[in-house]
Structure formats: structure tokens, C-alpha cells
N, C-alpha and C. Protein backbone atom coordinates (compact mmCIF):
# COMPACT_ATOMS: atom_id res chain seq x y z
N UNK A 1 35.19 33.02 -34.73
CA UNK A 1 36.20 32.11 -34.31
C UNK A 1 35.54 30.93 -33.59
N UNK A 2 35.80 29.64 -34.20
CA UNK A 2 35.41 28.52 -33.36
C UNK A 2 36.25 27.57 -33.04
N UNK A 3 35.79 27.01 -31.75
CA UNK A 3 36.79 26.19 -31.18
C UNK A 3 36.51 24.30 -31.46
N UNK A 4 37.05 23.96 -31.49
CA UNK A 4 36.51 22.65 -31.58
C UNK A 4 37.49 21.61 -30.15
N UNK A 5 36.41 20.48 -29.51
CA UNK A 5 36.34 20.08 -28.32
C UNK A 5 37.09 18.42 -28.71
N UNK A 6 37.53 18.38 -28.54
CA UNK A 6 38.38 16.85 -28.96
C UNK A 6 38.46 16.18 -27.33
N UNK A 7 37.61 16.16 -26.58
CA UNK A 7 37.85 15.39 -25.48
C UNK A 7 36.34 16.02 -24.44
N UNK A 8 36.52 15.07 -23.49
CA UNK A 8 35.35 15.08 -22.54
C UNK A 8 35.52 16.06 -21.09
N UNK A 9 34.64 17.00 -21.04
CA UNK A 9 34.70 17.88 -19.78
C UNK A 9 34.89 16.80 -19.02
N UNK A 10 35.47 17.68 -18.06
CA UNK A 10 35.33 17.04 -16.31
C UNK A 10 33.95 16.40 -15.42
N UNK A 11 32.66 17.66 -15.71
CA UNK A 11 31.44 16.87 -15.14
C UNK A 11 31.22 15.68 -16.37
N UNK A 12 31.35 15.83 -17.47
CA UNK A 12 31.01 14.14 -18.54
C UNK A 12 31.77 12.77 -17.35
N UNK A 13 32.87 13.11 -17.33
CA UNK A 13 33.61 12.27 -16.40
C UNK A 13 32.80 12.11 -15.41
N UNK A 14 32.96 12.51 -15.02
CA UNK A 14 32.01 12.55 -13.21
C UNK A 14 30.89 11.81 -13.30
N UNK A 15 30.24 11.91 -14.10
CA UNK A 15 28.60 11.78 -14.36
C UNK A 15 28.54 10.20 -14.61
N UNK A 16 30.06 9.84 -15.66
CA UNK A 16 30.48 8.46 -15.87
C UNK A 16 30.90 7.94 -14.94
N UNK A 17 31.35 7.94 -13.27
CA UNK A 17 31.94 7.53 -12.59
C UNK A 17 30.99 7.25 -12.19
N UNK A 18 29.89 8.26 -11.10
CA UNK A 18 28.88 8.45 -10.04
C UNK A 18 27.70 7.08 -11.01
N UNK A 19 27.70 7.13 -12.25
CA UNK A 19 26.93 6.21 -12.59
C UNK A 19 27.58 4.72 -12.89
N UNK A 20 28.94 4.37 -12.64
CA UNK A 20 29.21 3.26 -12.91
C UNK A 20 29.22 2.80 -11.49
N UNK A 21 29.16 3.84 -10.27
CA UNK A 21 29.53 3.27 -9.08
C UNK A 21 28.26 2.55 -8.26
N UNK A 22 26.83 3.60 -9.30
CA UNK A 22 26.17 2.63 -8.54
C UNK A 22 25.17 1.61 -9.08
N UNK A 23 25.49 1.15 -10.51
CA UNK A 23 25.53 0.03 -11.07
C UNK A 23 26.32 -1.19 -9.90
N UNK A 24 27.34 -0.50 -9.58
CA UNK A 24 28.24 -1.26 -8.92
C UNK A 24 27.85 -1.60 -7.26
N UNK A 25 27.11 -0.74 -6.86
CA UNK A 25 26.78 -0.97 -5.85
C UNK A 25 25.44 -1.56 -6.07
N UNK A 26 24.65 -1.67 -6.63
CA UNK A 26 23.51 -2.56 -7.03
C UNK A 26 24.20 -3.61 -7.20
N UNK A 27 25.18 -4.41 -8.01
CA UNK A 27 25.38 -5.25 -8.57
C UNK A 27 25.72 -6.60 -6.91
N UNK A 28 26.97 -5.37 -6.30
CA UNK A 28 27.01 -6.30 -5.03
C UNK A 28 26.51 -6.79 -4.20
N UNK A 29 25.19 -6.11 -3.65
CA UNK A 29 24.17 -5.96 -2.94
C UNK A 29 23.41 -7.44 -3.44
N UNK A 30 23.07 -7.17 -5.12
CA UNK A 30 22.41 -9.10 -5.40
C UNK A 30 23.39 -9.69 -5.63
N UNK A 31 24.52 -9.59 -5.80
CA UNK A 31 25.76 -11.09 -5.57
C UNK A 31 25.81 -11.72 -3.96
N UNK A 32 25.68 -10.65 -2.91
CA UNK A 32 25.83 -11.48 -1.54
C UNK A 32 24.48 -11.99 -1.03
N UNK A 33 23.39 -11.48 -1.57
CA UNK A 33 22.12 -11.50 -1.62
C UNK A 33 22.09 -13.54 -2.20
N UNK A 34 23.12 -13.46 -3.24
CA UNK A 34 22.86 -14.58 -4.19
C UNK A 34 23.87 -15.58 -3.27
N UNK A 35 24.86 -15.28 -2.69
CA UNK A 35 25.44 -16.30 -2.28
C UNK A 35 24.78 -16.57 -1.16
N UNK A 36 24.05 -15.93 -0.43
CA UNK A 36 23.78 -16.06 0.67
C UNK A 36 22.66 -17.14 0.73
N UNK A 37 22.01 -17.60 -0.15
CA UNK A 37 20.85 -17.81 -0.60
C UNK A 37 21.64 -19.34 -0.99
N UNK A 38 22.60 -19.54 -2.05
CA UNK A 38 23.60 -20.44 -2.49
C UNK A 38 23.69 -21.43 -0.95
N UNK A 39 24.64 -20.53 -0.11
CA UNK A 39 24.82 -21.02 1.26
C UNK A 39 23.39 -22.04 1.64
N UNK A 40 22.44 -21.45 1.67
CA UNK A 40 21.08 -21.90 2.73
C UNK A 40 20.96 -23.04 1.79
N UNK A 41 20.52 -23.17 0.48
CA UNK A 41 20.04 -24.29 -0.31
C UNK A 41 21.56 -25.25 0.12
N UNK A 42 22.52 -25.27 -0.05
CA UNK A 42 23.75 -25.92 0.14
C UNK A 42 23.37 -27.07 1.57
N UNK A 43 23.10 -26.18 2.25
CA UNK A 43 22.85 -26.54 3.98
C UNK A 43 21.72 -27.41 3.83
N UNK A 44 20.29 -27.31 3.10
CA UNK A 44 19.88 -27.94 3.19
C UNK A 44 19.64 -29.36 2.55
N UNK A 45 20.31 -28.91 1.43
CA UNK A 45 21.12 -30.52 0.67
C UNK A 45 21.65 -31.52 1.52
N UNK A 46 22.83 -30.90 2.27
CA UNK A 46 23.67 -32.01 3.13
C UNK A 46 22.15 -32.21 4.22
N UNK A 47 21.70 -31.60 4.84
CA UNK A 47 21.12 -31.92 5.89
C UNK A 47 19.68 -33.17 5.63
N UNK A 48 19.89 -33.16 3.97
CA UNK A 48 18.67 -34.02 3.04
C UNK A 48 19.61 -35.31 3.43
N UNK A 49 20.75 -34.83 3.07
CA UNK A 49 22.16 -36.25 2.77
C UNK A 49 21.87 -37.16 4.40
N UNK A 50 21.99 -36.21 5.36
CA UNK A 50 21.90 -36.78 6.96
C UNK A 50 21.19 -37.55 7.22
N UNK A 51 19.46 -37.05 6.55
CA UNK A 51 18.28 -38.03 7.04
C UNK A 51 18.41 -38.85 6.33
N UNK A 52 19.03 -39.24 5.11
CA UNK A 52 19.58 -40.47 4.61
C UNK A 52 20.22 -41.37 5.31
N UNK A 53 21.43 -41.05 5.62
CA UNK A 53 22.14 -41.71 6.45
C UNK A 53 21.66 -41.90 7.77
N UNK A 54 20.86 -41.31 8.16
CA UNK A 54 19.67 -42.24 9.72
C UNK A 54 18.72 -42.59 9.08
N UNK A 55 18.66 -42.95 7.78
CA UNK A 55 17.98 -44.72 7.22
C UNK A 55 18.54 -45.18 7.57
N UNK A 56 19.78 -45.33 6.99
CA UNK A 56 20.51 -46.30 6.91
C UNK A 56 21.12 -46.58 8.39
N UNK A 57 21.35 -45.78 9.45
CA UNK A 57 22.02 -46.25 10.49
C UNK A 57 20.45 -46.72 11.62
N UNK A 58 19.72 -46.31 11.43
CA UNK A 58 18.41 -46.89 11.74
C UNK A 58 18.11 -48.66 11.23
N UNK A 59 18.62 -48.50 10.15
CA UNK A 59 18.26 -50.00 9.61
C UNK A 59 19.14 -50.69 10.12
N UNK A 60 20.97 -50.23 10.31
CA UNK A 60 21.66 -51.27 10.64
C UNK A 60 21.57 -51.37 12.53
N UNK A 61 21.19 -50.34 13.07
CA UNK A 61 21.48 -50.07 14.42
C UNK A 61 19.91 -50.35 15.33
N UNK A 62 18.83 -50.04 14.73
CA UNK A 62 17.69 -49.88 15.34
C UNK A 62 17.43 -48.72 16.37
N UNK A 63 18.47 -48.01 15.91
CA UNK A 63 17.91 -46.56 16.41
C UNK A 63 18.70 -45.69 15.62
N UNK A 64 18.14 -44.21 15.92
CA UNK A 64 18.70 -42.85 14.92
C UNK A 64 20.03 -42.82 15.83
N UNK A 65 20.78 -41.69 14.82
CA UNK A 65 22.04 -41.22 15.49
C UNK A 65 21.10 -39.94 15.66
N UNK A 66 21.32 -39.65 17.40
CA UNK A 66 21.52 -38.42 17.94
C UNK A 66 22.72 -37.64 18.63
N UNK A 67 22.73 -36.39 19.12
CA UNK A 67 23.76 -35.90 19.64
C UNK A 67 23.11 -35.15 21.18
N UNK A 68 22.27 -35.77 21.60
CA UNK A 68 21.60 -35.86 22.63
C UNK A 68 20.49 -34.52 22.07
N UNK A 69 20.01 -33.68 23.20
CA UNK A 69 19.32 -32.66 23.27
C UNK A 69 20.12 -31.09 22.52
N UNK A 70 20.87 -31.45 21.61
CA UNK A 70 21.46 -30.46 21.07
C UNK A 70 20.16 -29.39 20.64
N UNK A 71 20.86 -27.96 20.87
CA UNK A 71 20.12 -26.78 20.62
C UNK A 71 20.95 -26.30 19.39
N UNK A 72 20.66 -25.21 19.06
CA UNK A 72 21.04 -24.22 17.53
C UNK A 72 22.46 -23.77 17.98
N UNK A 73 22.75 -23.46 19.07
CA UNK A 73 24.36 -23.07 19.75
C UNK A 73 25.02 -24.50 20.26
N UNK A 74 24.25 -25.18 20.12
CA UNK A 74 25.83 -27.04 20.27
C UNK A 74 25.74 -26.87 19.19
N UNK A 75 25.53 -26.31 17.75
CA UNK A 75 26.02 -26.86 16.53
C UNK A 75 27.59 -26.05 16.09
N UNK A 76 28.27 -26.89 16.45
CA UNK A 76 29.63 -26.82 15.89
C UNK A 76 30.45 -27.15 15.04
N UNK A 77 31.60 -26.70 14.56
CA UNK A 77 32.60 -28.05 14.02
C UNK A 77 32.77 -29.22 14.22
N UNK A 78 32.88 -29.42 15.77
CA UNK A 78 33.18 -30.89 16.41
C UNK A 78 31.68 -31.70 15.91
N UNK A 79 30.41 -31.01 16.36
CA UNK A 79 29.30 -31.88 15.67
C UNK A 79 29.34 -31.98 13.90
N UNK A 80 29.38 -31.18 13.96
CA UNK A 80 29.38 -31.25 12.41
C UNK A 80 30.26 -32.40 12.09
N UNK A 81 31.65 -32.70 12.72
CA UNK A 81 32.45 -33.51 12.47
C UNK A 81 31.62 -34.87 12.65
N UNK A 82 31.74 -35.00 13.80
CA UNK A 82 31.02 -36.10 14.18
C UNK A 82 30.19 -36.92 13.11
N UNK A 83 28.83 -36.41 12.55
CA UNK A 83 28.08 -36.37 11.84
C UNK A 83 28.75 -37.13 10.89
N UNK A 84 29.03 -36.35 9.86
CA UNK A 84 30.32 -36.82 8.99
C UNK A 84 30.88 -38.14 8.59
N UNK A 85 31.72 -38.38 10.46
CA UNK A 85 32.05 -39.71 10.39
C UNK A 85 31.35 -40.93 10.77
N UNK A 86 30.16 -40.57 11.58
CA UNK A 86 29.09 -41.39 11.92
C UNK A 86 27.95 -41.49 10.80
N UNK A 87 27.91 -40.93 9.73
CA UNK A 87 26.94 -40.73 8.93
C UNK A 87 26.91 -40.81 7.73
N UNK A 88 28.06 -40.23 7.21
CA UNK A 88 28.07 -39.46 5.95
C UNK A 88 29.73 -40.24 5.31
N UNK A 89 30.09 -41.42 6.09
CA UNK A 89 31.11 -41.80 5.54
C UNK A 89 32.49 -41.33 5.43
N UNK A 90 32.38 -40.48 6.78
CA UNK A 90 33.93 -39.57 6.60
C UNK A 90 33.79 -38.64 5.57
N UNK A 91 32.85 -38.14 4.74
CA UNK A 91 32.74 -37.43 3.53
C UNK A 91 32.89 -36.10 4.00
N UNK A 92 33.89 -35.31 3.69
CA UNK A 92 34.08 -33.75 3.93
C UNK A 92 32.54 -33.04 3.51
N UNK A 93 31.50 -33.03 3.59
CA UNK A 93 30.20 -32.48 3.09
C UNK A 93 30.19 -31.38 3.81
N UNK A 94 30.32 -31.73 5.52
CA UNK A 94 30.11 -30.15 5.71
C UNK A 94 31.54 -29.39 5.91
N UNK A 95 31.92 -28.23 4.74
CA UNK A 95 32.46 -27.63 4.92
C UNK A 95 32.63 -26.02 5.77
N UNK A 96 33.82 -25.25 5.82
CA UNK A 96 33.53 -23.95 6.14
C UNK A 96 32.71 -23.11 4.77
N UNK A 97 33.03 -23.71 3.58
CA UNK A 97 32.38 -22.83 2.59
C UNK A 97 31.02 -22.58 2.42
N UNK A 98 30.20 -24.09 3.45
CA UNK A 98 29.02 -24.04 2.97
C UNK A 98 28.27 -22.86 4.13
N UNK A 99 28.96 -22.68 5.25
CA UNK A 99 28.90 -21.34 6.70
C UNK A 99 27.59 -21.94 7.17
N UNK A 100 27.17 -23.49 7.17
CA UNK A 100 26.71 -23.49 8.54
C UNK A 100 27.13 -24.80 9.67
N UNK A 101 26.90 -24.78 10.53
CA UNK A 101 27.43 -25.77 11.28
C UNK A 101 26.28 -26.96 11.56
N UNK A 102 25.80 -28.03 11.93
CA UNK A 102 24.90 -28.68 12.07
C UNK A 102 25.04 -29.82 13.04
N UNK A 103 23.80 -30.08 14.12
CA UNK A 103 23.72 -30.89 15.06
C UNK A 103 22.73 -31.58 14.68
N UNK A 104 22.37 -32.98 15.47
CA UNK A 104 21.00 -34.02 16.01
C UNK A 104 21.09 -33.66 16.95
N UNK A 105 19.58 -33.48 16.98
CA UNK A 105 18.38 -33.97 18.24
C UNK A 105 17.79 -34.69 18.51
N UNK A 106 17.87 -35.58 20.07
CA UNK A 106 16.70 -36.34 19.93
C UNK A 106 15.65 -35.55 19.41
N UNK A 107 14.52 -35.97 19.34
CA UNK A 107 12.98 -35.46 19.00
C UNK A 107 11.97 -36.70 19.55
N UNK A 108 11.75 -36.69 20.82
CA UNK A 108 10.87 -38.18 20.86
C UNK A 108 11.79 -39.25 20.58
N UNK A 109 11.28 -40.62 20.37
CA UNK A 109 11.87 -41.40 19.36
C UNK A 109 12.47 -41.29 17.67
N UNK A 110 12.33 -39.96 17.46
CA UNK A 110 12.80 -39.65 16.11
C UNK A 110 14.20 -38.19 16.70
N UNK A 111 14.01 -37.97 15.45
CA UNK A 111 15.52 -36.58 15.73
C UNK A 111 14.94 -35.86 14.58
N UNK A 112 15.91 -34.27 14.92
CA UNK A 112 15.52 -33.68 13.71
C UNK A 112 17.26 -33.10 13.69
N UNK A 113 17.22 -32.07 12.67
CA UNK A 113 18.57 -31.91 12.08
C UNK A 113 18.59 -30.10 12.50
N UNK A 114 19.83 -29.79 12.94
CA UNK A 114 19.50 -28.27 13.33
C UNK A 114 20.44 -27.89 12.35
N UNK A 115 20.67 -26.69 11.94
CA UNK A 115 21.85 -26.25 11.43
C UNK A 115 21.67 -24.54 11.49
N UNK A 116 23.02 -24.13 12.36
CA UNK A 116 22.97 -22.94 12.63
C UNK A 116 24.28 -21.93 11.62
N UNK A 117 23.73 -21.03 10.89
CA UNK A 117 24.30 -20.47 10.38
C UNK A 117 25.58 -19.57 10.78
N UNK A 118 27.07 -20.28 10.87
CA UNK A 118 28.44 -19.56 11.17
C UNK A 118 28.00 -18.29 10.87
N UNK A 119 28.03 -17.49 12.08
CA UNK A 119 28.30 -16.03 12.38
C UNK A 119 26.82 -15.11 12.42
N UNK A 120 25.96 -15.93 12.26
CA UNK A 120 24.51 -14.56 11.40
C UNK A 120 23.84 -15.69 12.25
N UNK A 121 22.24 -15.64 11.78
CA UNK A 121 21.05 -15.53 12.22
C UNK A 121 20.35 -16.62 11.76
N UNK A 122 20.31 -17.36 10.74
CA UNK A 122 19.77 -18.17 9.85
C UNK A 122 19.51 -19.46 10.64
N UNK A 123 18.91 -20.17 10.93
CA UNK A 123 18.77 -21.15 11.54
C UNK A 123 17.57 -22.55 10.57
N UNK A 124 18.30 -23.87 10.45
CA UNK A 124 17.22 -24.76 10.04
C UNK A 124 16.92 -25.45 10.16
N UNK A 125 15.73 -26.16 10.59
CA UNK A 125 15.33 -27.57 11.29
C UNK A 125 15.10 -28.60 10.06
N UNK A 126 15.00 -29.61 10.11
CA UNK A 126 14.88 -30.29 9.11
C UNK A 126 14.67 -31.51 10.09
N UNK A 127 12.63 -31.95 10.14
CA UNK A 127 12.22 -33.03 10.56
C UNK A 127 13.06 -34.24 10.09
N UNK A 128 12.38 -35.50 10.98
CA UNK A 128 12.71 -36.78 10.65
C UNK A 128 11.45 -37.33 9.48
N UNK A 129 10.81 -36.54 9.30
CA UNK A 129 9.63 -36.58 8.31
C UNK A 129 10.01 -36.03 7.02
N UNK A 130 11.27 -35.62 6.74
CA UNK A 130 11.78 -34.75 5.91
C UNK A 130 11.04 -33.23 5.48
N UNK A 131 10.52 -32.83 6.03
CA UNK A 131 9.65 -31.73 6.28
C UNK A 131 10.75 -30.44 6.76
N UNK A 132 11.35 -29.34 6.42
CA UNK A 132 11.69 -28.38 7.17
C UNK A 132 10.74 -27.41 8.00
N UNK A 133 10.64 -26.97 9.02
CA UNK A 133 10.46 -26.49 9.53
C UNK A 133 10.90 -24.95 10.21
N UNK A 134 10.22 -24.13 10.26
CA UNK A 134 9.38 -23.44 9.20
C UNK A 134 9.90 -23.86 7.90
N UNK A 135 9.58 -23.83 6.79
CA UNK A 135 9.86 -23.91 5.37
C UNK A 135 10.97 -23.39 5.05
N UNK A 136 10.92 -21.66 5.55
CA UNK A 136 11.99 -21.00 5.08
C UNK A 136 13.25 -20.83 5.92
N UNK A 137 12.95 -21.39 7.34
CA UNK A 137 13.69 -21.39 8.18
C UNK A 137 13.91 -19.85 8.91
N UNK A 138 14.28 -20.12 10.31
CA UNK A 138 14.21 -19.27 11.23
C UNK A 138 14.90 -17.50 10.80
N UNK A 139 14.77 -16.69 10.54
CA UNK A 139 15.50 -15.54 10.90
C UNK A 139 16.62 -15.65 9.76
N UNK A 140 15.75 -16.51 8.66
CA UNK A 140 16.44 -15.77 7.34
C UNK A 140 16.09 -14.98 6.41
């Protein structure tokens, strides 16, 4: 007498779950990995856009825009705003999507550009030499 099986045991199932879940958990792990990464290059675009615009407010003004002795914690919304409208033409550039906030510093007679990453650790300087500092930036 033989039986014939027209469907999938319970461990087949199982075995299909436990392995789709951690496809799935790999998969998320490099998507926030990837945005996170998205974020930092983002930040340092606009902050490329900034030392542009202190050409240009250098050429018309004869000095940089600073926001005095700002540290990595004055970088806020309100600076960020600031920036913006002193700089960047009123241009919405820095958003919440891009998650970091960004100040000027004097630096000497020059400034550099801080930008501190909303909520985490990430921190980036960006000389008046256009040089970042460290490269990869602080405690990312």
C-alpha cells in the first residue's frame, strides 16, 4: 500500500520561513547601512554648495559668513536656516531628510563648515580649503 504526498510537511515550511527571514534580515541591515551612507555623501554636497556661496559672499562682502565660534552642538535648524538664507539663496538644501544639521566657524580669518548628524554620532568638518577633515569624518 502506498501513499502519495500532494503537499509540503510542516518542517519544509519552517525551513522556508527561518530562511526567508534571514535573507530578510541581511537585506535590512545593508539598506540602513546604504541610506546611512546616502545621508553623509548628501551632507557633504550641500556643505561643497556653502563654500561656494562664501566665494561668493567673500567677493561681494570682503569677508566669510560666520556664525561666530560655533561647535558640533550650535548646529541646528535655526543655523542651518540661517545659512540657507544668507548663502544658499533661501534654497530649502538643508532638509530634515538629509539628518544633518550644519553651522560656520570662524577658523582664523577663514571658517570651516561643521555638520552634526540629527540624533547619532557622525560629525563633518569641511575646511575653507575645501579639504574635509578627517576625510571620513568624525565617529562615522
Amino acid at each position: 500500500m502506498t501513499t502519495k504526498s500532494s503537499g509540503f510537511t510542516l518542517i519544509e515550511l519552517l525551513v522556508v520561513v527561518a530562511i526567508l527571514g534571514i535573507i530578510a534580515a541581511i537585506g535590512i541591515v545593508s539598506y540602513n547601512g546604504y541610506v546611512a551612507s546616502a545621508k553623509k555623501t548628501s551632507a557633504k554636497n550641500i556643505m561643497q554648495q556653502i563654500s561656494l556661496g562664501q566665494t561668493e559672499h567673500y567677493s561681494d562682502n570682503g569677508s566669510y559668513y560666520t556664525q561666530g565660534n560655533c561647535t558640533f552642538s550650535d548646529a541646528s535648524d535655526s543655523s542651518s536656516t540661517d545659512i540657507e538664507t544668507n548663502l544658499l539663496g533661501g534654497s530649502d538644501s538643508i532638509t530634515k531628510e538629509v539628518g544633518y544639521n550644519i553651522c560656520i566657524a570662524k577658523d582664523g580669518s577663514n571658517y570651516k563648515i561643521l555638520a552634526k548628524e540629527d540624533g547619532g554620532s557622525c560629525e563633518l568638518t569641511l575646511l575653507a580649503n575645501g579639504r574635509f577633515s578627517p576625510p571620513d569624518g568624525n565617529n562615522c
